[in-house]
C-alpha atoms as a PDB file:
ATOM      1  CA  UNK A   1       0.000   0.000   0.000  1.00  0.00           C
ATOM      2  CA  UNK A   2       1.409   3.247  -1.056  1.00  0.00           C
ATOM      3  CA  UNK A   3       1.687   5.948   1.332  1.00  0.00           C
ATOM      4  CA  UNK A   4      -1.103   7.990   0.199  1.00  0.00           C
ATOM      5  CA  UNK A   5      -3.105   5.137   0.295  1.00  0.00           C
ATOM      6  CA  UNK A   6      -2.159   4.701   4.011  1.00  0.00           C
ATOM      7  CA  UNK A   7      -2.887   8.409   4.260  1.00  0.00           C
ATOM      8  CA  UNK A   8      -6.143   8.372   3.119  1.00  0.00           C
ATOM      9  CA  UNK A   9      -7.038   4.961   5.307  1.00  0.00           C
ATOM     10  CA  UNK A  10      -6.014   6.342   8.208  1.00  0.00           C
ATOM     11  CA  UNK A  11      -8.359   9.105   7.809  1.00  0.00           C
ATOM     12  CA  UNK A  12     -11.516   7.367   6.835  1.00  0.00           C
ATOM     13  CA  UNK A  13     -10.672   5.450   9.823  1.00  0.00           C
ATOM     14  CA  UNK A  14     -10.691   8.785  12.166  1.00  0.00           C
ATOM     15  CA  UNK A  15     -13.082  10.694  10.395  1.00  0.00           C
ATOM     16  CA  UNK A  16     -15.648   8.179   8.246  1.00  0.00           C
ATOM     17  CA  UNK A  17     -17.186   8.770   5.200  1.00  0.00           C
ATOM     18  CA  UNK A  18     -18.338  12.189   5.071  1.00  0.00           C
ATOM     19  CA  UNK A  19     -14.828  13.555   5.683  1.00  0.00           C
ATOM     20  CA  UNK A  20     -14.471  15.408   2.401  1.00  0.00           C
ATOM     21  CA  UNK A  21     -18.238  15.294   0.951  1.00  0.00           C
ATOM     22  CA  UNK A  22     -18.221  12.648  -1.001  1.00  0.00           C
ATOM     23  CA  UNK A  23     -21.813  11.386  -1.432  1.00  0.00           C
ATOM     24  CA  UNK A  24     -21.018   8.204  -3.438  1.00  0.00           C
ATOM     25  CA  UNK A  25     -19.602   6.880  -0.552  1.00  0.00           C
ATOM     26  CA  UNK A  26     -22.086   7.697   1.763  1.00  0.00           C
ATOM     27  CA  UNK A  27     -25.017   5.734   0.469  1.00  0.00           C
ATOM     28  CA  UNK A  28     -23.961   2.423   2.153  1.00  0.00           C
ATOM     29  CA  UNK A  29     -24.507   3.179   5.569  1.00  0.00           C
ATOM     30  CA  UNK A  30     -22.938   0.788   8.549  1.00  0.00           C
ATOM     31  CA  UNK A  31     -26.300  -0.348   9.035  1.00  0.00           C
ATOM     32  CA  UNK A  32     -26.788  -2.131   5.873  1.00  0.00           C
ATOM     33  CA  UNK A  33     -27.323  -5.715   6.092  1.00  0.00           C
ATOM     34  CA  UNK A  34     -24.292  -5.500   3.369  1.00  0.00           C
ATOM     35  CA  UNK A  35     -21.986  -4.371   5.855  1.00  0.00           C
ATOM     36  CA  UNK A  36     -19.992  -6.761   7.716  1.00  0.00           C
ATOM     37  CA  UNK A  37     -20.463  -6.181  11.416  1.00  0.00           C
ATOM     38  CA  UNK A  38     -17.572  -8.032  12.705  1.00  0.00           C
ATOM     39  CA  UNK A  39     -15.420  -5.809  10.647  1.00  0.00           C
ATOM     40  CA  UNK A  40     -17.321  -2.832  12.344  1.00  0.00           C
ATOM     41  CA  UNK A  41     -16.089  -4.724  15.789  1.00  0.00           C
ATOM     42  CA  UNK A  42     -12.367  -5.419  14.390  1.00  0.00           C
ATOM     43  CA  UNK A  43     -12.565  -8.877  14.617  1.00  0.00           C
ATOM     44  CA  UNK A  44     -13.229 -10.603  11.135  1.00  0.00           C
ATOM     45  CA  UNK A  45     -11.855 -13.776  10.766  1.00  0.00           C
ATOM     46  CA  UNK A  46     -10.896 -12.708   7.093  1.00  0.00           C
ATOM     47  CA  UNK A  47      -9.035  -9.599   8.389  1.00  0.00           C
ATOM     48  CA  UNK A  48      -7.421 -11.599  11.169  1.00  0.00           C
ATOM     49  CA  UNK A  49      -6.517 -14.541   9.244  1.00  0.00           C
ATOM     50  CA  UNK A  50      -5.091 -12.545   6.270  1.00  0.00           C
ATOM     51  CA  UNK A  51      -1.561 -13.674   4.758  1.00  0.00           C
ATOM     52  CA  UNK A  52      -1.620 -17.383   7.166  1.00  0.00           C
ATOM     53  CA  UNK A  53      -2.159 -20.770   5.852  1.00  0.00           C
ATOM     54  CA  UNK A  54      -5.783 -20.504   6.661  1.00  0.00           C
ATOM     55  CA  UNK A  55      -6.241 -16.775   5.028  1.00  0.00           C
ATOM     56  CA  UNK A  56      -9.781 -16.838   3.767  1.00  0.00           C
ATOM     57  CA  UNK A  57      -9.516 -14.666   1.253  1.00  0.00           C
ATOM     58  CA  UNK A  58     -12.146 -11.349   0.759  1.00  0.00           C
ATOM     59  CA  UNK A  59     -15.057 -11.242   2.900  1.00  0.00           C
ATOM     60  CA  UNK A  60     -18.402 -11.547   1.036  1.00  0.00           C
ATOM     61  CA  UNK A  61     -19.461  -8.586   2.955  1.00  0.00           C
ATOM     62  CA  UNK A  62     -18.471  -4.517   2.684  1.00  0.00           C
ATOM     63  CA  UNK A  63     -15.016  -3.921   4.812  1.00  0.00           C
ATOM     64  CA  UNK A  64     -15.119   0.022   5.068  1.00  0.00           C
ATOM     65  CA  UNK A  65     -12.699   1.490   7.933  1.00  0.00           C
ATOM     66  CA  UNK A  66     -14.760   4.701   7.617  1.00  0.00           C
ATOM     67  CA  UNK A  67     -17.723   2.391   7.538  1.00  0.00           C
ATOM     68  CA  UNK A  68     -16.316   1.566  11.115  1.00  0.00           C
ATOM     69  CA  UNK A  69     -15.606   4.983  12.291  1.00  0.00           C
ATOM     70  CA  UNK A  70     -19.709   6.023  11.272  1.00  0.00           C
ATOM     71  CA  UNK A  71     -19.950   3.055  13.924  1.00  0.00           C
ATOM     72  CA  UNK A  72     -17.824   3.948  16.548  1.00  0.00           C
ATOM     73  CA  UNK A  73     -19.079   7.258  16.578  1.00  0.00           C
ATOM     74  CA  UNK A  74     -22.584   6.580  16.478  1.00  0.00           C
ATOM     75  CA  UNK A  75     -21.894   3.550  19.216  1.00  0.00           C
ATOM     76  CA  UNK A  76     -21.372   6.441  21.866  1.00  0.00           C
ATOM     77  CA  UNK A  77     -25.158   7.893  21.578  1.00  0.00           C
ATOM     78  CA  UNK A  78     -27.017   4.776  21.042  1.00  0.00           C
ATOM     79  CA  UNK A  79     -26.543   0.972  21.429  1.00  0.00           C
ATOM     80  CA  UNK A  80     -26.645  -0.465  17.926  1.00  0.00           C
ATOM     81  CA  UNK A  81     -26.264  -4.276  19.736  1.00  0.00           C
ATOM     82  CA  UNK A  82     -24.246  -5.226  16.994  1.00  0.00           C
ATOM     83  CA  UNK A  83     -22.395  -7.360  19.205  1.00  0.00           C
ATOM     84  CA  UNK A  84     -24.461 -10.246  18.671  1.00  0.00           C
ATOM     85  CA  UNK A  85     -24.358 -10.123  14.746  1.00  0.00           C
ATOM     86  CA  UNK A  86     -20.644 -10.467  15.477  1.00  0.00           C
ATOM     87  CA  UNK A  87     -20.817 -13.325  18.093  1.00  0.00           C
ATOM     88  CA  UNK A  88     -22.431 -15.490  15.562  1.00  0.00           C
ATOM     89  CA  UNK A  89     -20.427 -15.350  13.087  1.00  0.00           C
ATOM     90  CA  UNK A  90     -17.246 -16.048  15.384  1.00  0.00           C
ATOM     91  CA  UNK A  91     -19.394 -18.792  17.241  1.00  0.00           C
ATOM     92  CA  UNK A  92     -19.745 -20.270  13.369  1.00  0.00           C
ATOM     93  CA  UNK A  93     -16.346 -19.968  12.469  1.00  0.00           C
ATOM     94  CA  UNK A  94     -14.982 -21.702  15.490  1.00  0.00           C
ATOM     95  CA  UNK A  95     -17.398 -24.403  15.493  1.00  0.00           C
ATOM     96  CA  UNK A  96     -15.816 -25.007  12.018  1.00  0.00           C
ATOM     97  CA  UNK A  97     -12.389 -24.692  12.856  1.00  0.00           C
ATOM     98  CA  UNK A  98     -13.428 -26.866  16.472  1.00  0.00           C
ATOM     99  CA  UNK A  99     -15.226 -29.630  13.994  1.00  0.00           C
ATOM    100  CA  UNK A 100     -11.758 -29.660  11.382  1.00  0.00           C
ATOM    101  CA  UNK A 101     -10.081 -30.215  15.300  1.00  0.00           C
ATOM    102  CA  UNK A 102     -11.397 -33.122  16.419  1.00  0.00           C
ATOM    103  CA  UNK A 103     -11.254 -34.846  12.751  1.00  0.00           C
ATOM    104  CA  UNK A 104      -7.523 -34.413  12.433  1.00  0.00           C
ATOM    105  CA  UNK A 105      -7.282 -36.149  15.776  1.00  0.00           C
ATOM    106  CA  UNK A 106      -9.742 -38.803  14.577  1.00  0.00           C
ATOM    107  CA  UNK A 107      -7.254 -39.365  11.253  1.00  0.00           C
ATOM    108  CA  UNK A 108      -4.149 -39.455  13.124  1.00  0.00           C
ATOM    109  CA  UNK A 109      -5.751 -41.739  15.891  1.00  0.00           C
ATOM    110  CA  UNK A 110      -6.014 -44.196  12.985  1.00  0.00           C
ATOM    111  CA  UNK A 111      -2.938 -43.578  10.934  1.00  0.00           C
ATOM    112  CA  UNK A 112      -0.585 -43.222  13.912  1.00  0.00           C
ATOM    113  CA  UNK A 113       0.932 -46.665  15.964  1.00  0.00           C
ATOM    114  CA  UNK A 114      -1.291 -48.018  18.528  1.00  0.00           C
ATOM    115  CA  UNK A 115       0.257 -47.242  21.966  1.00  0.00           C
ATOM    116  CA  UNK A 116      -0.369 -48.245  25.382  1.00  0.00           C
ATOM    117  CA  UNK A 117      -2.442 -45.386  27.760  1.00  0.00           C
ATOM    118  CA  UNK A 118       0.791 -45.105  30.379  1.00  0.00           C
ATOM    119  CA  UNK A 119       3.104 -44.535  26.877  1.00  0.00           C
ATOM    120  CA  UNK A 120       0.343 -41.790  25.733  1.00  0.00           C
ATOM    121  CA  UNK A 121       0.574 -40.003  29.047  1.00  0.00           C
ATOM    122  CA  UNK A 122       4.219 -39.584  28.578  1.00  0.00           C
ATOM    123  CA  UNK A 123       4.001 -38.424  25.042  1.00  0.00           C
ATOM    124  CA  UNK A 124       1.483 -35.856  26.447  1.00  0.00           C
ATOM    125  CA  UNK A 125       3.020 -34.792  28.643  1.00  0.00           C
ATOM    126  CA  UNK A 126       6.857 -34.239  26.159  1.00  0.00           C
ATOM    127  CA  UNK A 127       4.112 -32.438  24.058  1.00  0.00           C
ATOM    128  CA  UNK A 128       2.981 -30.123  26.710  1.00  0.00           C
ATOM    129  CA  UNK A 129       6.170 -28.943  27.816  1.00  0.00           C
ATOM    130  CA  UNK A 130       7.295 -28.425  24.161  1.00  0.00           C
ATOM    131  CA  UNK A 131       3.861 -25.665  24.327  1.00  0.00           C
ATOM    132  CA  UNK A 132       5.279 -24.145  27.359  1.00  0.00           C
ATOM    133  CA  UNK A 133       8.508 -23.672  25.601  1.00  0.00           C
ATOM    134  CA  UNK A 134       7.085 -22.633  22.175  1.00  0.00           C
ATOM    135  CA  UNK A 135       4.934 -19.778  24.282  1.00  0.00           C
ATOM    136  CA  UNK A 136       8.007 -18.739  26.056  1.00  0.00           C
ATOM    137  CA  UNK A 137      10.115 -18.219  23.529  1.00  0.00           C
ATOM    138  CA  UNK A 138       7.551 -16.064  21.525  1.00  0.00           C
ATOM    139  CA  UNK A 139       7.079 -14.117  24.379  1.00  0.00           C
ATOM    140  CA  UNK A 140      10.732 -13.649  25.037  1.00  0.00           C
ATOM    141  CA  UNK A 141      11.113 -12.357  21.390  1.00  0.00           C
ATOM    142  CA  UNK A 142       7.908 -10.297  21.746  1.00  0.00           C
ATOM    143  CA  UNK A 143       9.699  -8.658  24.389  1.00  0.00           C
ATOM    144  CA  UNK A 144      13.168  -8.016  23.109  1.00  0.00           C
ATOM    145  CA  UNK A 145      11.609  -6.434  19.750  1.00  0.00           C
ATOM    146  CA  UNK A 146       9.435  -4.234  22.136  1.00  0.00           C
ATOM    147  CA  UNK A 147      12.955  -3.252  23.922  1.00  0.00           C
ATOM    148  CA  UNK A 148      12.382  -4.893  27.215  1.00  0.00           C
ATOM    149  CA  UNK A 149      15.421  -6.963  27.475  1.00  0.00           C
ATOM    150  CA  UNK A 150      15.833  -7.501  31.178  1.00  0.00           C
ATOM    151  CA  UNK A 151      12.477  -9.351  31.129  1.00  0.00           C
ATOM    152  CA  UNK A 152      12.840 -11.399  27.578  1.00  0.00           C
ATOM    153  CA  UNK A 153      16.115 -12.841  29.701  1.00  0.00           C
ATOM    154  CA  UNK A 154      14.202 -13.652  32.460  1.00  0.00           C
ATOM    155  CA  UNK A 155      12.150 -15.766  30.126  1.00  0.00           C
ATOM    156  CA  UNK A 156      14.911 -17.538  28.508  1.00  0.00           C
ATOM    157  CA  UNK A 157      15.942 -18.402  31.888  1.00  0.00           C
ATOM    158  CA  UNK A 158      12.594 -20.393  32.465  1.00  0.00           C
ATOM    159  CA  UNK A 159      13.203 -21.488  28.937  1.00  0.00           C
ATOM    160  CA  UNK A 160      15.911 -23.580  29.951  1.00  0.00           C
ATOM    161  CA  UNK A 161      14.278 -24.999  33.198  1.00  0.00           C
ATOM    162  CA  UNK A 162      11.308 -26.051  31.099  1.00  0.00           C
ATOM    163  CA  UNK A 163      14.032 -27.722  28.619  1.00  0.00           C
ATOM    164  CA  UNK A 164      15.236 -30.038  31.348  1.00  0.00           C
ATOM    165  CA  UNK A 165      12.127 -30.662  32.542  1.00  0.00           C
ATOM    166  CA  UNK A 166      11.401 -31.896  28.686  1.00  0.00           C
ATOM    167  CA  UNK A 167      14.581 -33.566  28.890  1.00  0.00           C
ATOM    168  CA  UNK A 168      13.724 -35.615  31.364  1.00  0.00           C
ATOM    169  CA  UNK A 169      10.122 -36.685  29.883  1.00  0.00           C
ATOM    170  CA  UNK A 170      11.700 -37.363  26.503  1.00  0.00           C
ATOM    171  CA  UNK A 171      13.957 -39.979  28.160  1.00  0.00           C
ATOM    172  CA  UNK A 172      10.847 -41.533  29.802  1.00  0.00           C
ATOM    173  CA  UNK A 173       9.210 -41.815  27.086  1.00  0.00           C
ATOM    174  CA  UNK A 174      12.064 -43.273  24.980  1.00  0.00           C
ATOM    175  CA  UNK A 175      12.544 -45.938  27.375  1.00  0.00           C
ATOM    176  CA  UNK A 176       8.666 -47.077  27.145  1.00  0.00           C
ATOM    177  CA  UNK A 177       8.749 -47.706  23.674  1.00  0.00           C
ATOM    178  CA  UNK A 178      10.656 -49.680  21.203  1.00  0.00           C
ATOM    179  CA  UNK A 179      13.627 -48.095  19.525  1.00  0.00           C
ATOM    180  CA  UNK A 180      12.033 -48.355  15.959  1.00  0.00           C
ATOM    181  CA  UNK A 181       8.780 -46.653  17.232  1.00  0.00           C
ATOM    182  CA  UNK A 182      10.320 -43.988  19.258  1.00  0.00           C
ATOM    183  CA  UNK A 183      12.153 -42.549  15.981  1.00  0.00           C
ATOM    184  CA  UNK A 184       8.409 -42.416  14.368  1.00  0.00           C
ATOM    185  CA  UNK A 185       7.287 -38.675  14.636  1.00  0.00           C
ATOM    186  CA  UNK A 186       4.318 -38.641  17.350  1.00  0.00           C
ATOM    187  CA  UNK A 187       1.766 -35.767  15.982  1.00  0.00           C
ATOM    188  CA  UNK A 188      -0.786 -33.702  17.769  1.00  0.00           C
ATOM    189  CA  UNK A 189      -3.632 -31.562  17.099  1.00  0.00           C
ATOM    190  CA  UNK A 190      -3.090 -27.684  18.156  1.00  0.00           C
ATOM    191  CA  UNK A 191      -6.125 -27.122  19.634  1.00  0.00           C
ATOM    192  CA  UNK A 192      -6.129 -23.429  19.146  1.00  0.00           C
ATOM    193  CA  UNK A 193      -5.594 -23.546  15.438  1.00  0.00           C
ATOM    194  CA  UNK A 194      -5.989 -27.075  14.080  1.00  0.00           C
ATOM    195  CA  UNK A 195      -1.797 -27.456  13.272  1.00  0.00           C
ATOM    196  CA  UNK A 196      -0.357 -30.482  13.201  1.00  0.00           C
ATOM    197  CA  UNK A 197       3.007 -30.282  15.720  1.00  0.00           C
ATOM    198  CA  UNK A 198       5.370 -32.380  16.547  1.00  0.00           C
ATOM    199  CA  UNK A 199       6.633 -34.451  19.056  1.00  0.00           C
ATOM    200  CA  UNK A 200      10.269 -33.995  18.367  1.00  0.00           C
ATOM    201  CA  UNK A 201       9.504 -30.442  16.998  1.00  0.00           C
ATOM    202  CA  UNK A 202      12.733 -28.556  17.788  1.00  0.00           C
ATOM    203  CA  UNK A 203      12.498 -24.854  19.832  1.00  0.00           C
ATOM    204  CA  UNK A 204      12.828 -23.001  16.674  1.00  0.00           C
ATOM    205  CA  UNK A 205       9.639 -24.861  15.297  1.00  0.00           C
ATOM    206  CA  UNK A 206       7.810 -24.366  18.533  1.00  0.00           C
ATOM    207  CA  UNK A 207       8.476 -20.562  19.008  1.00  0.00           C
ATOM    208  CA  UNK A 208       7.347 -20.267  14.827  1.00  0.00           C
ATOM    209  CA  UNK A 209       4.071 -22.189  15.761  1.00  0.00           C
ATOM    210  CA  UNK A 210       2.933 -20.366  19.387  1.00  0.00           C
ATOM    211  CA  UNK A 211       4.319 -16.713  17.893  1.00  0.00           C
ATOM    212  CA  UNK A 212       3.233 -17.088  14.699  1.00  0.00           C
ATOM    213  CA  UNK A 213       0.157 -14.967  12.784  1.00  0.00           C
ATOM    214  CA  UNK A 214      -2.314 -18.010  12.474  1.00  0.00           C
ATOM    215  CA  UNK A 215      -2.030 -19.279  16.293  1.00  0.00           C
ATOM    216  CA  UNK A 216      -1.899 -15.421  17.434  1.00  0.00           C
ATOM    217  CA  UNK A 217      -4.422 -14.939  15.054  1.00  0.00           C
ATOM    218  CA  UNK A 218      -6.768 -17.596  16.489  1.00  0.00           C
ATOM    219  CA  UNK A 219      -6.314 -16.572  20.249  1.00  0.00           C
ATOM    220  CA  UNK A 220      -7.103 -13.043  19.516  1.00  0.00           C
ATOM    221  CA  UNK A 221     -10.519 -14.684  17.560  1.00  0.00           C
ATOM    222  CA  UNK A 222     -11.293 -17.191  20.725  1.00  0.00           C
ATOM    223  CA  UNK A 223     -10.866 -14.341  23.135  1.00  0.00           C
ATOM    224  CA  UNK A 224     -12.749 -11.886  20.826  1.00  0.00           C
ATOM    225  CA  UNK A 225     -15.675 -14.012  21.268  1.00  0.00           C
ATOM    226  CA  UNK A 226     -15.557 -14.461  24.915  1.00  0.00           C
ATOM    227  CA  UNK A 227     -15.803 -10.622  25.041  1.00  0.00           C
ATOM    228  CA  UNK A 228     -19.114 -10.590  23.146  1.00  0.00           C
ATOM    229  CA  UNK A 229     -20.179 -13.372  25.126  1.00  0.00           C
ATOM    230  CA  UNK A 230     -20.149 -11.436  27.859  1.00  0.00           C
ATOM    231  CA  UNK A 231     -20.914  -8.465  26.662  1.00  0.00           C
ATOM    232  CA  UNK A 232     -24.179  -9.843  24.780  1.00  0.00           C
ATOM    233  CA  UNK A 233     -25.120 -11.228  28.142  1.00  0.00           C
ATOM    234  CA  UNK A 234     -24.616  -8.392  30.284  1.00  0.00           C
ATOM    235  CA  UNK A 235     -26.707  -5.977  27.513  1.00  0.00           C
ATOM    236  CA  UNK A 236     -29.556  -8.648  27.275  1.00  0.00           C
ATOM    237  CA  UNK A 237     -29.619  -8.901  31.031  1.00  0.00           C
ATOM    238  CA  UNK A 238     -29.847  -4.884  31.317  1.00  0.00           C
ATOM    239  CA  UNK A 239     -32.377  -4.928  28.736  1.00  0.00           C
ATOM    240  CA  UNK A 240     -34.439  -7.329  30.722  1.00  0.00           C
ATOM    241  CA  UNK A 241     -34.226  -5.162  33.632  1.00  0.00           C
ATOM    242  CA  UNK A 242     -35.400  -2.021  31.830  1.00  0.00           C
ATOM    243  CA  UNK A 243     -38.217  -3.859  29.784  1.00  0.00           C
ATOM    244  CA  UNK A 244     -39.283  -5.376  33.392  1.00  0.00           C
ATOM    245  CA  UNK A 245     -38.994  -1.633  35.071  1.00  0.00           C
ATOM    246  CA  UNK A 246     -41.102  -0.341  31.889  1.00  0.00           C
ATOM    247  CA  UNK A 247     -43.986  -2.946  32.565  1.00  0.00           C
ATOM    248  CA  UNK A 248     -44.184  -2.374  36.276  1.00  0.00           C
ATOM    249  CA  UNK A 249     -43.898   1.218  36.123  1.00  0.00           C
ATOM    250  CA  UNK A 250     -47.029   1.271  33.576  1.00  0.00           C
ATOM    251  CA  UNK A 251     -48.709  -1.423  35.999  1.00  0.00           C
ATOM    252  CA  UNK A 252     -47.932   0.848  38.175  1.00  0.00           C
ATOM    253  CA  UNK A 253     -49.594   3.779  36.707  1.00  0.00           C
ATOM    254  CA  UNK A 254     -52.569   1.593  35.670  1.00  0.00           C
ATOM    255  CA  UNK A 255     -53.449   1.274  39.218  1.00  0.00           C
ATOM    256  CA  UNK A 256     -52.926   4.716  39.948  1.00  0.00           C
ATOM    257  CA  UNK A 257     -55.362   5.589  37.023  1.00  0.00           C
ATOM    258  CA  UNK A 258     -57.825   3.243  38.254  1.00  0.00           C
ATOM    259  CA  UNK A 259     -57.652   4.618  41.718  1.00  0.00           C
ATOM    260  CA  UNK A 260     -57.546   8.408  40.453  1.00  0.00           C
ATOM    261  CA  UNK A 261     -61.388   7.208  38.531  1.00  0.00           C
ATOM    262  CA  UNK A 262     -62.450   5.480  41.810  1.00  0.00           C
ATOM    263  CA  UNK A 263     -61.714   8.725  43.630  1.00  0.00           C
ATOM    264  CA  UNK A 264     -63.333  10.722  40.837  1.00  0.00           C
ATOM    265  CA  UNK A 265     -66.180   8.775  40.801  1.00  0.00           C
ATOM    266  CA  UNK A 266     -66.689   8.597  44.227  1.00  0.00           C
ATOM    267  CA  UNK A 267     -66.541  12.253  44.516  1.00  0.00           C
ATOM    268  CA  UNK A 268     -68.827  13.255  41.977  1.00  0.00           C
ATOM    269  CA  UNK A 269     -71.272  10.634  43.679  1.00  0.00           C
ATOM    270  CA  UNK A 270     -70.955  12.332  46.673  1.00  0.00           C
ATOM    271  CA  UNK A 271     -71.073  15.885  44.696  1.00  0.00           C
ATOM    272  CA  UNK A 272     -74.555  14.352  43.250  1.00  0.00           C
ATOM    273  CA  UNK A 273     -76.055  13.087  46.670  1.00  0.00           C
ATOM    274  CA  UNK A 274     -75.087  16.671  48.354  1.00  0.00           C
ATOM    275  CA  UNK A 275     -76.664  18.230  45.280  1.00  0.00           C
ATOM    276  CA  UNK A 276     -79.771  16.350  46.064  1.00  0.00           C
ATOM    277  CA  UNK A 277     -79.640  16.787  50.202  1.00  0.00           C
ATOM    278  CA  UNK A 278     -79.756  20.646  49.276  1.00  0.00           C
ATOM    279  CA  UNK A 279     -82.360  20.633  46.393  1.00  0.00           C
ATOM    280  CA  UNK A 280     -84.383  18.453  49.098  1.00  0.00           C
ATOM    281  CA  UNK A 281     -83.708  21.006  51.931  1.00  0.00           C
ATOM    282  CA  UNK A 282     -84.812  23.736  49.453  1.00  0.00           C
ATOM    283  CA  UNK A 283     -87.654  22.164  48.506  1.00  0.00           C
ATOM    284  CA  UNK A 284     -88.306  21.366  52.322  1.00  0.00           C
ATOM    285  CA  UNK A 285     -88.140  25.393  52.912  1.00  0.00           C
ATOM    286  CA  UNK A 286     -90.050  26.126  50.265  1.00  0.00           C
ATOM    287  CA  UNK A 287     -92.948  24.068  51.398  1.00  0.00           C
ATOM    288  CA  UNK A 288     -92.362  25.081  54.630  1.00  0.00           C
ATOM    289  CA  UNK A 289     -92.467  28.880  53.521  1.00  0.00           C
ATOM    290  CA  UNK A 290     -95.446  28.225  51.375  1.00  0.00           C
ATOM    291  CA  UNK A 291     -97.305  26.695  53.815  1.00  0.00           C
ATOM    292  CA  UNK A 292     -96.490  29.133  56.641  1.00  0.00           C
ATOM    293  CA  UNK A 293     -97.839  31.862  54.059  1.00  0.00           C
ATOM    294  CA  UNK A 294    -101.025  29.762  53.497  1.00  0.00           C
ATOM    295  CA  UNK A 295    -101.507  29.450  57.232  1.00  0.00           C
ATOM    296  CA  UNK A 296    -100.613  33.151  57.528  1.00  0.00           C
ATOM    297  CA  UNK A 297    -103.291  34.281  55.071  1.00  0.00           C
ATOM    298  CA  UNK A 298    -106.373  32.068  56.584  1.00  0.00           C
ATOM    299  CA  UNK A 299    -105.559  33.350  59.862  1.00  0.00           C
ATOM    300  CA  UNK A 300    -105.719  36.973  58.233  1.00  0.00           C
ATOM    301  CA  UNK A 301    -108.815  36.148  56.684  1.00  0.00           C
ATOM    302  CA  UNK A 302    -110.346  35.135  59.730  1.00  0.00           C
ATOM    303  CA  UNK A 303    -109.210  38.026  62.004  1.00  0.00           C
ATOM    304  CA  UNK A 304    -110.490  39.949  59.236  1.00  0.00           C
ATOM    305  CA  UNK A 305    -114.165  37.972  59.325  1.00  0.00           C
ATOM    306  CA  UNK A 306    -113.898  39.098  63.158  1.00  0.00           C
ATOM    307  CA  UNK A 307    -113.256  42.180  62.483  1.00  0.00           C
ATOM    308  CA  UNK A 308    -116.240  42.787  60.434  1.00  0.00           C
ATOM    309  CA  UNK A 309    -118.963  40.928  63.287  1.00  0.00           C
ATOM    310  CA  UNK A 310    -117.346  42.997  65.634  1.00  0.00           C
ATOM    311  CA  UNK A 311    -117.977  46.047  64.061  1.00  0.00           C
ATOM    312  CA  UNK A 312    -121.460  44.796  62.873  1.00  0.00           C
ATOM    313  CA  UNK A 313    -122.189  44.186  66.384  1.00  0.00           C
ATOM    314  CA  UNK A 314    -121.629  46.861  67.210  1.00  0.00           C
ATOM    315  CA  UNK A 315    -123.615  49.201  65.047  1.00  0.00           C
END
């Protein structure tokens, strides 16, 4: 890649696509189902993979680095849960690479000698410490490129202690088997990225395998998808707890509503039976008044009837 190539990568990956207003590039948007969304995450087993023995060649979906930037940026207003598009395609991939596994074991289990369980133990175990020296190494050399010297030495001093301790299983083994089957090349199934290694595999070898792109490559996949694991888990278990918070908080306000209509219904009942104590007690003081006035008048009427026999009486 040319430099302004580089140039111009590194900036859709800071800025995205609408960093110089170019439309074209802005109609595919990261959430197209086109878009891959493990890419988005920056952990596509074709990106990963690229340039190994296993490199998978171009992704059948859109790789955009300013595709991912869109994402990143719009990842810190809303969650996009693109998480679990990602986990299932690494849970697919390594259930692949997991089946290819356990069928390489299955061939050599038939193409390789018979041997006793005690003579397997001891090859296992040769084969473990030759991991534990592969790892080393690569880590030792990880650290002298990165400068830290005092530490890569301190690493090639467990180096060696491992190497005797291999030593010392190597001649165990030997002397459990036959001369003419202990020069035979025991195999065994990495089971972080499916290579074949060897039992007599020299340090060189080892430190190629465990620091090497592929089996780097394949740890940083494994633990990639442990992370969304997790993370999938934890953001389905939040959601949960807010979808259950939603429904008891509108329960909630159900039974508030029904209470506030009980209330209101109650008072206007009482508002309508006060209504009618008054109108009664009106009506009461009405008849009341109406028949004091009727009672009033006769008794006028007949103090005026006395009146008059008086006075005719009197004439």
């Amino acid at each position: 890649m040319s430099a302004q190539a580089q140039m111009r990568a590194l900036l859709d990956q800071l800025m995205g696509t609408a960093r110089d207003g170019d439309e074209t590039r802005q109609r595919v948007k990261f959430t197209d189902d086109r878009v891959c969304k493990s890419h988005l995450l920056d952990c596509c087993p074709h990106d990963i993979l690229a340039g190994t023995r296993m490199d998978l060649g171009e992704c059948t979906k859109i790789h955009d680095l300013a595709l991912r930037a869109d994402y990143e940026i719009a990842s810190k207003e809303r969650d996009l849960f693109f998480e679990l598009d990602a986990m299932d395609h690494l849970e697919s991939f390594i259930a692949e690479c997991d089946r290819r596994t356990e069928l390489a074991k299955k061939r050599l289990a038939e193409t390789q000698e018979e041997i006793s369980a005690e003579v397997s133990a001891k090859a296992e175990k040769v084969h473990e410490l030759n991991e534990d020296i592969g790892k080393l190494l690569a880590k030792a050399e990880q650290l002298g490129a990165e400068g830290n010297v005092d530490e890569s030495q301190k690493i090639l001093m467990e180096v060696e202690k491992v190497r005797a301790k291999k030593k010392e299983a190597e001649e165990e083994y030997r002397n459990s088997m036959p001369a003419s089957s202990f020069q035979q090349q025991k195999l065994r199934v990495c089971e972080v990225c499916s290579a074949y290694l060897g039992l007599h595999d020299n340090d060189r070898r080892l430190a190629d395998h465990f620091g090497g792109k592929l089996h780097l490559g394949f740890i940083q996949i494994r633990e990639k998808l442990d992370q969304l694991r997790k993370t999938v888990a934890e953001k389905q278990e939040k959601r949960n707890q807010d979808r259950l918070r939603r429904r008891e908080e509108r329960e909630r306000e159900e039974r508030m509503g029904r209470r506030s209509g009980s209330r209101n219904r109650d008072r206007r009942r009482s508002s309508r039976d006060r209504s009618s104590r008054e109108k009664s007690r009106d009506r009461e003081r009405k008849e009341k008044s109406s028949s004091e006035r009727r009672h009033e008048s006769t008794n006028g009427k007949s103090r005026s009837k006395r009146s008059e026999e008086r006075e005719a009486g009197e004439i």
